[in-house]
C-alpha atoms as a PDB file:
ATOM      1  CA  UNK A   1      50.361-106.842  72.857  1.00  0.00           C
ATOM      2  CA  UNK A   2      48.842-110.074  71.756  1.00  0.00           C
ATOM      3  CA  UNK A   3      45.067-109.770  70.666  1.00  0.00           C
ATOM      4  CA  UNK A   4      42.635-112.820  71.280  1.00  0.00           C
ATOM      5  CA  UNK A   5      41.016-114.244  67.823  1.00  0.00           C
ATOM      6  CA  UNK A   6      37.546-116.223  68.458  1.00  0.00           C
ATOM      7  CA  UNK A   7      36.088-118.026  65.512  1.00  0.00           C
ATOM      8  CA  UNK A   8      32.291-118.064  65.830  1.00  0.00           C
ATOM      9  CA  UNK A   9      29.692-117.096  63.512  1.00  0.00           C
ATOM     10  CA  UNK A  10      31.069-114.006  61.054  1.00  0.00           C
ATOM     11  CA  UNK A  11      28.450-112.269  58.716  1.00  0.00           C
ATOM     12  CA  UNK A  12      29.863-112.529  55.379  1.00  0.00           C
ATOM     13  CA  UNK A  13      29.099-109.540  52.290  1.00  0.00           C
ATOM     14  CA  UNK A  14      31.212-108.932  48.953  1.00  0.00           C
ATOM     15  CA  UNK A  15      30.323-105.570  48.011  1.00  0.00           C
ATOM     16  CA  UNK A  16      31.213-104.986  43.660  1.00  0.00           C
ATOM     17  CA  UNK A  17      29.521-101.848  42.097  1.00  0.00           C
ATOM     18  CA  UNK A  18      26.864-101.452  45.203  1.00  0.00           C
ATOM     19  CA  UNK A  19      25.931-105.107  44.825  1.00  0.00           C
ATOM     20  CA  UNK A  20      26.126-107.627  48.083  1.00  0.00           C
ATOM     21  CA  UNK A  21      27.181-110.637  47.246  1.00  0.00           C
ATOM     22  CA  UNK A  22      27.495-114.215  48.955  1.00  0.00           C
ATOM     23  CA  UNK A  23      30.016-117.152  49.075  1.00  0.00           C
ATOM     24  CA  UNK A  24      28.393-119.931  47.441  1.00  0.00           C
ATOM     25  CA  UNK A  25      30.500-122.264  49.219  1.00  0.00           C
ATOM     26  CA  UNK A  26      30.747-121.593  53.262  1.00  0.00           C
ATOM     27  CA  UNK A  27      27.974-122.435  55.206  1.00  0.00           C
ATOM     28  CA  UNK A  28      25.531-119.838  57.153  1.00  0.00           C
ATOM     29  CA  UNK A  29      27.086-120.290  60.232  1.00  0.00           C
ATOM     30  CA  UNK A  30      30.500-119.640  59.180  1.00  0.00           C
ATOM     31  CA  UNK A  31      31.254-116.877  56.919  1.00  0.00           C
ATOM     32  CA  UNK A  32      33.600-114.039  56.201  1.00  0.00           C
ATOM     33  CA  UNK A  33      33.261-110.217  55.723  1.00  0.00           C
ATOM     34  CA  UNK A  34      35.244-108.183  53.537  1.00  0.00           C
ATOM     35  CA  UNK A  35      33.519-105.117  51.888  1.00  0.00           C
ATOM     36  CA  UNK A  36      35.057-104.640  48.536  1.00  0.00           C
ATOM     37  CA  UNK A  37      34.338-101.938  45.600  1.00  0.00           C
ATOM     38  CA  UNK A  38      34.985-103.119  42.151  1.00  0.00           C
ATOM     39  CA  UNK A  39      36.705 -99.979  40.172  1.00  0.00           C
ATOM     40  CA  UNK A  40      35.229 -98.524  37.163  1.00  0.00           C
ATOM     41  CA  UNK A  41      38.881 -98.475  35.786  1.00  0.00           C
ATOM     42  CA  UNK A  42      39.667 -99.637  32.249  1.00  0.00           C
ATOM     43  CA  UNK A  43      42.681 -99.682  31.177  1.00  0.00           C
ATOM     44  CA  UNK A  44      46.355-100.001  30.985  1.00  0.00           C
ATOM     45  CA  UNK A  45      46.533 -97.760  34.403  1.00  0.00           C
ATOM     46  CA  UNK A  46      43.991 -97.479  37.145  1.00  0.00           C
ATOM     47  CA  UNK A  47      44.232 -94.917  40.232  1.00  0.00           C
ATOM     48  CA  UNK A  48      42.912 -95.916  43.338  1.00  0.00           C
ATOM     49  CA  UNK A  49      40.323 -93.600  44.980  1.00  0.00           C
ATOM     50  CA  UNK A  50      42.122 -92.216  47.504  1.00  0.00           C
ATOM     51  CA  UNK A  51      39.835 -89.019  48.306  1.00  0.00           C
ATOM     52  CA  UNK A  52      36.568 -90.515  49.457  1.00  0.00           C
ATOM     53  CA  UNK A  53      36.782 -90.123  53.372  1.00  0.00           C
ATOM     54  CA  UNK A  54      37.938 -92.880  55.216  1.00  0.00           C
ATOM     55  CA  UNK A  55      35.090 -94.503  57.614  1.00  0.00           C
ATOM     56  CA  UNK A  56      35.207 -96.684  60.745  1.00  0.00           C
ATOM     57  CA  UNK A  57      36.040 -99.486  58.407  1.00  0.00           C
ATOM     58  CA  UNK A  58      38.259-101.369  55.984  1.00  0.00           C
ATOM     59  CA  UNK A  59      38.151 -99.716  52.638  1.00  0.00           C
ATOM     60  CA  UNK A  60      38.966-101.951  49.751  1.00  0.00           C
ATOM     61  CA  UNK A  61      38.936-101.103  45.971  1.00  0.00           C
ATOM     62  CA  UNK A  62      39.587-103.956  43.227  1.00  0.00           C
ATOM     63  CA  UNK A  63      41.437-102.106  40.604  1.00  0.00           C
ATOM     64  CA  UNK A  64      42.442-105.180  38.709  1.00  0.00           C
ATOM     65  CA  UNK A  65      40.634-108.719  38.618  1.00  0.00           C
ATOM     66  CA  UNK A  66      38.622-111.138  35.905  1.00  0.00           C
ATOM     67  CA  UNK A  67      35.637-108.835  36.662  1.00  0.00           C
ATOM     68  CA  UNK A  68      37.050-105.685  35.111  1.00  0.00           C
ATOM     69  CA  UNK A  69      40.057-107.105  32.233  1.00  0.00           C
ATOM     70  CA  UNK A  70      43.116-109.014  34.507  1.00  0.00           C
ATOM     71  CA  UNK A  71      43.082-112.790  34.217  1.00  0.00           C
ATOM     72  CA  UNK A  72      46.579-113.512  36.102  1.00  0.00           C
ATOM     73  CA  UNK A  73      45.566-111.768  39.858  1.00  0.00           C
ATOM     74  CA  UNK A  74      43.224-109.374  41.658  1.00  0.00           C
ATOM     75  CA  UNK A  75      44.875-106.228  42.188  1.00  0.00           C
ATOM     76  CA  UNK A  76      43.396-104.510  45.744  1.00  0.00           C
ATOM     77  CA  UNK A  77      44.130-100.707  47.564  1.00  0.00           C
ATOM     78  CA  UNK A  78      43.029-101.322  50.951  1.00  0.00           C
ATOM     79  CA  UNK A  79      42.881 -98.493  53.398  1.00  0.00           C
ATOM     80  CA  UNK A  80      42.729 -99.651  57.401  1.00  0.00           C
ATOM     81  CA  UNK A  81      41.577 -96.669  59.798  1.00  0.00           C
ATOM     82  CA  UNK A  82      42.898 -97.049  63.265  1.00  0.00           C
ATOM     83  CA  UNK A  83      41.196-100.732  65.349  1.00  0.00           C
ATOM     84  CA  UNK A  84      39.682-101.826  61.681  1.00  0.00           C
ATOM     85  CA  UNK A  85      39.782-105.223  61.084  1.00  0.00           C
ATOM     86  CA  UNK A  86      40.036-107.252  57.560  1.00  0.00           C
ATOM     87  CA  UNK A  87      38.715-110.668  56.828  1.00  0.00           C
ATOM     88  CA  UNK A  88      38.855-113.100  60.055  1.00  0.00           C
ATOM     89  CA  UNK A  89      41.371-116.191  60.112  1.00  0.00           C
ATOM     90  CA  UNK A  90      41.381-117.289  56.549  1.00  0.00           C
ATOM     91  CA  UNK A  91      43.190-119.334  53.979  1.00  0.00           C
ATOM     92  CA  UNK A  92      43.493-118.963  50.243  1.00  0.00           C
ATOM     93  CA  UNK A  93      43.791-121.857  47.239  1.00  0.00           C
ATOM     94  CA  UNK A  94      46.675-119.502  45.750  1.00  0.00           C
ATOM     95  CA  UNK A  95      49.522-116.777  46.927  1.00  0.00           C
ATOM     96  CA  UNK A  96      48.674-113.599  48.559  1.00  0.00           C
ATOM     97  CA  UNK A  97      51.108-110.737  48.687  1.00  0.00           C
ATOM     98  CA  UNK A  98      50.792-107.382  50.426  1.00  0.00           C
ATOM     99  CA  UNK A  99      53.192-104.268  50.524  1.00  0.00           C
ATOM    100  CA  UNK A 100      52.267-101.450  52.964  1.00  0.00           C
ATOM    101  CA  UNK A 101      52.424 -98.201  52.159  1.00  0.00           C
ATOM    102  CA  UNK A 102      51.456 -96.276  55.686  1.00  0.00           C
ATOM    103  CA  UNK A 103      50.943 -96.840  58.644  1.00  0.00           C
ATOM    104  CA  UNK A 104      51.538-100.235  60.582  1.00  0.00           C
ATOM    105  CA  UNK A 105      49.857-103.411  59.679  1.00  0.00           C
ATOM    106  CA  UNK A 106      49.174-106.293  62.169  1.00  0.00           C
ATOM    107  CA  UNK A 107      49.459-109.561  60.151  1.00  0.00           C
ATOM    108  CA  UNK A 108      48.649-113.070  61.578  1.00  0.00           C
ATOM    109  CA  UNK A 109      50.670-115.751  59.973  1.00  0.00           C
ATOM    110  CA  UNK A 110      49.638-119.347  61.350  1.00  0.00           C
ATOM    111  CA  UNK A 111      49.843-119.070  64.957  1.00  0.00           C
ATOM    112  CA  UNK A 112      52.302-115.529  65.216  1.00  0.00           C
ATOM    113  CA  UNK A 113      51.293-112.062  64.577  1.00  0.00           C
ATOM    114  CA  UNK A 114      54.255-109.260  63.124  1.00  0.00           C
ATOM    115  CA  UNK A 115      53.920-105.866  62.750  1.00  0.00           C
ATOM    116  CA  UNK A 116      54.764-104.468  59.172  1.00  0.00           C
ATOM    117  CA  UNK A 117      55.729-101.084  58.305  1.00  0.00           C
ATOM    118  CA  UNK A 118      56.061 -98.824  55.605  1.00  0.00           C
ATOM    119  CA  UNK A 119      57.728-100.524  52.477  1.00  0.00           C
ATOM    120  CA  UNK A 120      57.394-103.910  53.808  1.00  0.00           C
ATOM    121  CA  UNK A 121      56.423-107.136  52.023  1.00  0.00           C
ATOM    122  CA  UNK A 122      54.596-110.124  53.410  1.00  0.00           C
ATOM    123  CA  UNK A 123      53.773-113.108  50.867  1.00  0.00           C
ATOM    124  CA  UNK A 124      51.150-115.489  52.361  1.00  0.00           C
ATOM    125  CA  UNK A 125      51.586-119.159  50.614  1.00  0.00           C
ATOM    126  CA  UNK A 126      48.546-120.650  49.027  1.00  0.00           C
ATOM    127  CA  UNK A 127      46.933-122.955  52.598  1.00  0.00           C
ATOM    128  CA  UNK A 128      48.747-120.919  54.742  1.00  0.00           C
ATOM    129  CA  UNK A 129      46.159-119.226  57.955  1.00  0.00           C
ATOM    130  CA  UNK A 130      46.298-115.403  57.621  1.00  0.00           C
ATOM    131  CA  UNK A 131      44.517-112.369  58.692  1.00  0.00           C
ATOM    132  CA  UNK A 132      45.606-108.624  58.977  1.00  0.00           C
ATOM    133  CA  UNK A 133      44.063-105.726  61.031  1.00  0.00           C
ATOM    134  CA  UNK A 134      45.408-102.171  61.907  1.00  0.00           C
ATOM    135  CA  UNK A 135      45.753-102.354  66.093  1.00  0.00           C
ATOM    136  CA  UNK A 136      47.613 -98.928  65.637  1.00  0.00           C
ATOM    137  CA  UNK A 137      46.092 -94.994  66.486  1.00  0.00           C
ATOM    138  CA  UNK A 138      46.887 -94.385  62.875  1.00  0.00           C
ATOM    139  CA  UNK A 139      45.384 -95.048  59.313  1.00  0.00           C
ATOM    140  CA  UNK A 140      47.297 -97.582  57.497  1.00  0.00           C
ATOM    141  CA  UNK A 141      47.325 -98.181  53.421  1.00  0.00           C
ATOM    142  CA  UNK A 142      48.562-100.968  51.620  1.00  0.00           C
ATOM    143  CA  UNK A 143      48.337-102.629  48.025  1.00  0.00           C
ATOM    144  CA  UNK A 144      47.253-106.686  47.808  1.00  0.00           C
ATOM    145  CA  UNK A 145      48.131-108.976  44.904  1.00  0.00           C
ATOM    146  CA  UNK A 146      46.120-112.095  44.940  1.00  0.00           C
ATOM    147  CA  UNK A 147      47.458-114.512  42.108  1.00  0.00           C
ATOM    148  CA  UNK A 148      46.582-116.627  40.165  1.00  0.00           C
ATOM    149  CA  UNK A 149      42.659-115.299  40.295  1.00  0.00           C
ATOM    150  CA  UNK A 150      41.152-118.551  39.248  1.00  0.00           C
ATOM    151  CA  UNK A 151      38.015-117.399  39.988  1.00  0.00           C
ATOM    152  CA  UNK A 152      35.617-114.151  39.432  1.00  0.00           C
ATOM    153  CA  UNK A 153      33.977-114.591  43.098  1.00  0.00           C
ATOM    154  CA  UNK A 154      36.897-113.577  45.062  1.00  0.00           C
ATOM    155  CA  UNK A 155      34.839-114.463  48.400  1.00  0.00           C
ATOM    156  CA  UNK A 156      34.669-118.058  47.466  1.00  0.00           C
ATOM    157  CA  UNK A 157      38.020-117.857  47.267  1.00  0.00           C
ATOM    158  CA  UNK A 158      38.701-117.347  51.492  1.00  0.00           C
ATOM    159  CA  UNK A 159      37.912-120.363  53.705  1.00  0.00           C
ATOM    160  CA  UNK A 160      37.799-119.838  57.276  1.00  0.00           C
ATOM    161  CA  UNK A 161      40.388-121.185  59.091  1.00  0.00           C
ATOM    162  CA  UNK A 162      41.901-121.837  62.695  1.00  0.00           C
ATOM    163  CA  UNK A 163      45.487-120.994  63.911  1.00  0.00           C
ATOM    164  CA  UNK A 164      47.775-123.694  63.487  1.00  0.00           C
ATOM    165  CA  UNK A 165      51.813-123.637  63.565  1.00  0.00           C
ATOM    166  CA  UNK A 166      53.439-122.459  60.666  1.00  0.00           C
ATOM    167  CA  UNK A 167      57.140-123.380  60.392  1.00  0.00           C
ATOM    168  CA  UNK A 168      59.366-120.618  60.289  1.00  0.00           C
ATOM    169  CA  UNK A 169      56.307-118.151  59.794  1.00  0.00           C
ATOM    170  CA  UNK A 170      58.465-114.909  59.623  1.00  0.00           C
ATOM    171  CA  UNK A 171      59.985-115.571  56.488  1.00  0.00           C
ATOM    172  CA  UNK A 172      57.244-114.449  54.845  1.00  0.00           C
ATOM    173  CA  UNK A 173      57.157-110.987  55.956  1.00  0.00           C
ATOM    174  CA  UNK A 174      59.916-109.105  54.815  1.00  0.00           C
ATOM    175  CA  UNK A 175      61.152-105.170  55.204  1.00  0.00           C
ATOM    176  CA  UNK A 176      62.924-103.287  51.556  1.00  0.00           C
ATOM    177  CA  UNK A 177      66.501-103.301  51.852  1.00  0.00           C
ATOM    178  CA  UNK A 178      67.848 -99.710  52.429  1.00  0.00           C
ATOM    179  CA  UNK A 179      68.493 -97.544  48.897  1.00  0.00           C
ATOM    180  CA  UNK A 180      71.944 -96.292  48.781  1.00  0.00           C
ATOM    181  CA  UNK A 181      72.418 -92.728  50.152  1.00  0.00           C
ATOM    182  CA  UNK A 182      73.046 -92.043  46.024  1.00  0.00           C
ATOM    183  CA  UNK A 183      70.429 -93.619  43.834  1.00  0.00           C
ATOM    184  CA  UNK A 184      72.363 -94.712  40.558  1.00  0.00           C
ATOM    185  CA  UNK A 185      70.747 -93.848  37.232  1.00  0.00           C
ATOM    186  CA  UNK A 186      68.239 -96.498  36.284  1.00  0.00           C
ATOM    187  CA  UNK A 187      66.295 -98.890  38.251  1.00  0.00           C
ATOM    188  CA  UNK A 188      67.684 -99.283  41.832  1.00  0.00           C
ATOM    189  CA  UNK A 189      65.959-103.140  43.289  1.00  0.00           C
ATOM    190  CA  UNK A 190      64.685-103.374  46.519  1.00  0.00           C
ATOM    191  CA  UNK A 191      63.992-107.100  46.418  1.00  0.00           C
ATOM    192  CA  UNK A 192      61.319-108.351  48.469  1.00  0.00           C
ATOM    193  CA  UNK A 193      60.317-111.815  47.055  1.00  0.00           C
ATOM    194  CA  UNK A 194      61.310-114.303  44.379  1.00  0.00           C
ATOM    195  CA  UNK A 195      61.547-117.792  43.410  1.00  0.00           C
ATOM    196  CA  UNK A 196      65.222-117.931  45.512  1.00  0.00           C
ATOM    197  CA  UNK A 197      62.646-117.343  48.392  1.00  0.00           C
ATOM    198  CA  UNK A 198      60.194-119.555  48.169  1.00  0.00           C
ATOM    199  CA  UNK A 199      57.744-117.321  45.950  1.00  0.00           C
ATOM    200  CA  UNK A 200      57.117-118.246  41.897  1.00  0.00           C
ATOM    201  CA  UNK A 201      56.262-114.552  41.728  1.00  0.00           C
ATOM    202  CA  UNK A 202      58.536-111.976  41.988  1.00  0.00           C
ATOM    203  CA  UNK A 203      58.146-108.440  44.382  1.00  0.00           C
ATOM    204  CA  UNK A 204      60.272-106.154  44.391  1.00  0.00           C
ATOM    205  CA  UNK A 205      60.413-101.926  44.751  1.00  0.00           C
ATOM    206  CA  UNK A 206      61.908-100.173  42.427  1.00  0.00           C
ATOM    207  CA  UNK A 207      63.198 -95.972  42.574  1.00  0.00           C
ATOM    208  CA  UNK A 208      64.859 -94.296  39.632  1.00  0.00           C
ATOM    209  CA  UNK A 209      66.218 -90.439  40.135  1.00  0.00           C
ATOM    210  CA  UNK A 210      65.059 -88.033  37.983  1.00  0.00           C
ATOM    211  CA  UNK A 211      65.675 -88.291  34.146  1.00  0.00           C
ATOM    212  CA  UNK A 212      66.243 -91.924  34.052  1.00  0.00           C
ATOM    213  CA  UNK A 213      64.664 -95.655  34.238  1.00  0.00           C
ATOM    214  CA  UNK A 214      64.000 -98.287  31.869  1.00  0.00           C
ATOM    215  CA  UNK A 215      63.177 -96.760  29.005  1.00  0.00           C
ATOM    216  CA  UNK A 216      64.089 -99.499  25.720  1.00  0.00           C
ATOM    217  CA  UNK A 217      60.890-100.863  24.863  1.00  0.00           C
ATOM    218  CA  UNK A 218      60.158-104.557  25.695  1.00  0.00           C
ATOM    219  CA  UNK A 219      57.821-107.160  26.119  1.00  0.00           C
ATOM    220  CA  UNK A 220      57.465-109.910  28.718  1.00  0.00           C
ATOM    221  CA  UNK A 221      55.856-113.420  28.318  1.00  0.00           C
ATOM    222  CA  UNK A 222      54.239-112.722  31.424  1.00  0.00           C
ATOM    223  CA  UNK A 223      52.108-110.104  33.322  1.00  0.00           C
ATOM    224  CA  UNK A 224      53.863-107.486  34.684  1.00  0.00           C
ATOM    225  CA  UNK A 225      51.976-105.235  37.231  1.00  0.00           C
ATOM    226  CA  UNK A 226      53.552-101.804  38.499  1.00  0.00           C
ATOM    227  CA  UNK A 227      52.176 -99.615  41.627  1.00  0.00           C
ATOM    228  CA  UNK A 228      53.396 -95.894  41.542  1.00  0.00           C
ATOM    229  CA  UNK A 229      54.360 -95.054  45.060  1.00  0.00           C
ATOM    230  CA  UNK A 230      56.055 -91.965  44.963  1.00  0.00           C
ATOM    231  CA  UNK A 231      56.429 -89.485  42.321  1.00  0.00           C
ATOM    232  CA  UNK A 232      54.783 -89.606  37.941  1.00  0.00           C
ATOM    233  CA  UNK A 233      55.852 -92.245  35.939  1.00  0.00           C
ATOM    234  CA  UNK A 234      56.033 -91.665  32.450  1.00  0.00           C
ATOM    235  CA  UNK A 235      55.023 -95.136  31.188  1.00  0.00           C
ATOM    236  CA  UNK A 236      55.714 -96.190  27.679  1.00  0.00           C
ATOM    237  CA  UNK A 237      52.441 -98.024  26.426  1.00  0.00           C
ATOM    238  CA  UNK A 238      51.508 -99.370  23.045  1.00  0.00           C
ATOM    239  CA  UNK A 239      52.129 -98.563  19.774  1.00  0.00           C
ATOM    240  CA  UNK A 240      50.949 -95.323  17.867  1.00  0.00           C
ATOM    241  CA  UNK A 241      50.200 -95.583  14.386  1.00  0.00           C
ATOM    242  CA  UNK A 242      53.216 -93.472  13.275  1.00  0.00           C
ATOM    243  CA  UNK A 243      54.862 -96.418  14.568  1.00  0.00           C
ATOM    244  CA  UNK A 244      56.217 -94.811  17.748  1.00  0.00           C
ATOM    245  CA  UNK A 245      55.491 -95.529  21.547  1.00  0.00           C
ATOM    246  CA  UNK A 246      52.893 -93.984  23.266  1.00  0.00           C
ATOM    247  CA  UNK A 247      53.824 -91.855  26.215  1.00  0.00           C
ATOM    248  CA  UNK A 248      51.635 -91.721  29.306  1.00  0.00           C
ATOM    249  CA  UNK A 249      52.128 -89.567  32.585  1.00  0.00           C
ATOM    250  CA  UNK A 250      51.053 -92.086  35.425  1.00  0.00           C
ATOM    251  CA  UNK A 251      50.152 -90.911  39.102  1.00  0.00           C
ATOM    252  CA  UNK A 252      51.189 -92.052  42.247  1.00  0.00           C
ATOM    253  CA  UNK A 253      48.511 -94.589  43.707  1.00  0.00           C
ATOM    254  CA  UNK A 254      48.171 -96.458  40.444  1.00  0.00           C
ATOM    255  CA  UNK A 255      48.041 -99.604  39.341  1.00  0.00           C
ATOM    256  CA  UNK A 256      49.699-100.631  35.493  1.00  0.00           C
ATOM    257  CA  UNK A 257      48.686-103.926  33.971  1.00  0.00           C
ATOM    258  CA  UNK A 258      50.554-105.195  31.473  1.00  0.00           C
ATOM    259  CA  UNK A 259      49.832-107.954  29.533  1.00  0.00           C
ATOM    260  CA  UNK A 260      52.189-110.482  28.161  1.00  0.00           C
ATOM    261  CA  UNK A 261      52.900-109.296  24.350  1.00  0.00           C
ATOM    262  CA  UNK A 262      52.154-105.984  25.305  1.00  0.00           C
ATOM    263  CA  UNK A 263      55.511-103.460  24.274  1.00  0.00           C
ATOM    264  CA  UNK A 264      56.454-101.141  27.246  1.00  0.00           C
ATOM    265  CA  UNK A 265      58.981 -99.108  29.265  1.00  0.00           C
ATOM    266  CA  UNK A 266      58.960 -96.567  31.757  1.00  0.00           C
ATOM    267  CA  UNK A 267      60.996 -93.662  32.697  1.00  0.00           C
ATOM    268  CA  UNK A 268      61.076 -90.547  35.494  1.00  0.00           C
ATOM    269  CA  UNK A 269      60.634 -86.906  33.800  1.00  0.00           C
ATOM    270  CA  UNK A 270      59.765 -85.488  36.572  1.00  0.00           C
ATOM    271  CA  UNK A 271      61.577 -83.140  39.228  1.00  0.00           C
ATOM    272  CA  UNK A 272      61.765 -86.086  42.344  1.00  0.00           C
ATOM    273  CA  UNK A 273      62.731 -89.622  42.536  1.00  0.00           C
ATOM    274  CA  UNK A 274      59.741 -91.840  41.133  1.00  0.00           C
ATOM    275  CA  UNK A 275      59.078 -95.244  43.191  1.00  0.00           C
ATOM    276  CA  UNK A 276      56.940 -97.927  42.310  1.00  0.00           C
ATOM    277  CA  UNK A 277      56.346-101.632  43.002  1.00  0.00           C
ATOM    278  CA  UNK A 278      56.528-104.136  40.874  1.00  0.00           C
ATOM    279  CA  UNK A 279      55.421-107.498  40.279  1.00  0.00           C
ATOM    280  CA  UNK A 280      55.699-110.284  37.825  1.00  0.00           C
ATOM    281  CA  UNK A 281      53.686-112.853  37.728  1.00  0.00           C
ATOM    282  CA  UNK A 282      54.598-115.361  37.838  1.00  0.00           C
ATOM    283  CA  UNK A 283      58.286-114.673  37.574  1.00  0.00           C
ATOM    284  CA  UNK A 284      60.659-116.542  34.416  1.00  0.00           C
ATOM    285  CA  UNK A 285      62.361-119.521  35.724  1.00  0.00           C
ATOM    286  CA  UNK A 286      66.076-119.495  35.619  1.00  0.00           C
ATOM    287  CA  UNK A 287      67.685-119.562  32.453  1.00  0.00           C
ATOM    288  CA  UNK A 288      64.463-117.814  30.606  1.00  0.00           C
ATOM    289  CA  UNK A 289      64.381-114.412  29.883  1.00  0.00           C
ATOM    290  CA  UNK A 290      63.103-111.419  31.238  1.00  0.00           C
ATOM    291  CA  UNK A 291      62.871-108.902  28.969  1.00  0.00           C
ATOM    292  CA  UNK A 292      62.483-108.995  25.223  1.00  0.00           C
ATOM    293  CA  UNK A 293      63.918-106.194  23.044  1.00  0.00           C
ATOM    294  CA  UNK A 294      61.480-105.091  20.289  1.00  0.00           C
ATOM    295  CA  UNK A 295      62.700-102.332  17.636  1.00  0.00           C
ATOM    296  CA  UNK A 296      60.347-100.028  16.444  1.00  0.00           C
ATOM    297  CA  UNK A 297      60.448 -98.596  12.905  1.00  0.00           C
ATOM    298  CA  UNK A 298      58.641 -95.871  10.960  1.00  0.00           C
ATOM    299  CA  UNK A 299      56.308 -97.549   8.365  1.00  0.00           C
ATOM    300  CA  UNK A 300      57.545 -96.966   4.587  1.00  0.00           C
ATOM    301  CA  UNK A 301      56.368 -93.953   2.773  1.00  0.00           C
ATOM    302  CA  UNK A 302      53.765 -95.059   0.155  1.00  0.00           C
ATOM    303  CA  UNK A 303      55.149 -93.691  -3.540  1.00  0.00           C
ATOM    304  CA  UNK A 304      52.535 -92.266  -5.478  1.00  0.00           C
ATOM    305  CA  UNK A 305      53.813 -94.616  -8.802  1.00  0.00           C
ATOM    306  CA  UNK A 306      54.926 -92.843 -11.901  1.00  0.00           C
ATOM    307  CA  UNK A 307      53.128 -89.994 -13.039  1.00  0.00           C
ATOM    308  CA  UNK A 308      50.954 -90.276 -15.890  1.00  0.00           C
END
């Protein structure tokens, strides 16, 4: 069932740390609302807050942004309870991607609304008229990636915005491939988005089976951004100074940020498959690589000299 979107006069409110704040550049008569909470998280790895009851509306938590250490994107948990609504009709000076995790979201793209599932991606082009809402009896949960985040206001970010045709709008929403009935040792790709389709950053979902992953230690020249779905990932962070990785045990419902430069790899210990999303941003163009090998090696023993 089609819903009817008016335009008229919206009450707009950015809500970091308690704190109401205001587009500076949308006029009284025509603002936006979307309630945000800026996380306390520092930090590598961030959990969304996932226990704090769920109200009558949208529920959105900024784990990752200029406000709180991430230049390249704002990284959002949003939580929908059944008729919410988020931000009316708007458009965005850069890309906006979402993956749902639960439940079913309602996305407007242009001029045609799509229902999104569990596990599916939608990538919203920088201009492009967009809104999302849950019309379902069910909560629904998704992660957002705004990127680049050229700004620390994210609400003077939105402009309002009326429907208007977008060619070939369902493109841009797009559900995982099936995993095998076997997963393979490693990394088994779901690929959502990448520069073959249309996107410069890359989206994809990622599940390794128990006791395996991508555990060489790398770096990227670009930021890389994980979101544990299912399962404990134990992410390989930094540098102790015995010279070896660090080790950390990561929970589902968490962000990890890393930076370009940064060394890193991740791996499943645990008992269940471990999925989580991934992003990178923006992704290599062809013929530039990926990942870069780095070799770690145990700092030489300091000889006390000859003995007197």
């Amino acid at each position: 069932m089609k819903r009817v979107i008016s335009v008229g006069v919206i009450v707009v409110g950015l809500l970091v740390s308690g704190t109401t704040t205001t587009s500076q550049n949308q006029s009284a008569a025509n603002r936006l609302t979307w309630a945000t909470r800026l996380s306390d998280a520092r930090g590598p790895f961030r959990t969304a807050d996932t226990t704090t009851p769920l109200g009558k509306t949208v529920s959105s938590e900024i784990l990752g942004g200029p406000a709180n250490g991430l230049e390249a994107a704002y990284l959002i948990y949003t939580r929908m309870p059944a008729g919410a609504h988020g931000p009316a009709l708007f458009t965005l000076p850069v890309d906006h991607l979402y993956l749902v995790l639960s439940g079913k979201m309602t996305i407007q793209i242009g001029t045609e609304k799509f229902v999104a599932g569990p596990d599916t991606g939608v990538m919203v082009p920088a201009g492009v008229p967009h809104e999302a809402w849950n019309a379902e009896a069910e909560p629904e949960a998704h992660v957002e990636v705004i990127t680049p985040a050229p700004s620390r206001d994210l609400m003077s970010m939105l402009t309002p915005a009326q429907p208007r045709a977008i060619e070939n709008a369902s493109q841009y929403v797009r559900p995982a491939p099936p995993l095998p009935a076997t997963l393979r040792p490693g990394l088994n790709q779901q690929p959502l988005f990448a520069r073959n389709t249309g996107s410069m950053n890359q989206m994809r979902i990622d599940s390794s089976p128990p006791g395996s992953g991508m555990g060489n230690p790398h770096i990227h020249n670009f930021t890389q951004v994980y979101f544990i779905k299912e399962g404990t990932m134990t992410l390989l962070y930094g540098v102790t100074p015995q010279g070896q990785i660090a080790r950390h045990q990561v929970p589902a419902n968490s962000f990890v940020l890393i930076p370009p430069g940064a060394v890193h790899g991740n791996f499943n210990d645990g008992a269940t498959v471990e999925r989580h999303v991934v992003w990178l941003l923006p992704q290599p163009e062809a013929g530039l690589p990926l990942d870069i090998g780095v070799e770690l090696r145990q700092p030489a023993a300091r000889g006390r000299g000859p003995q007197q």
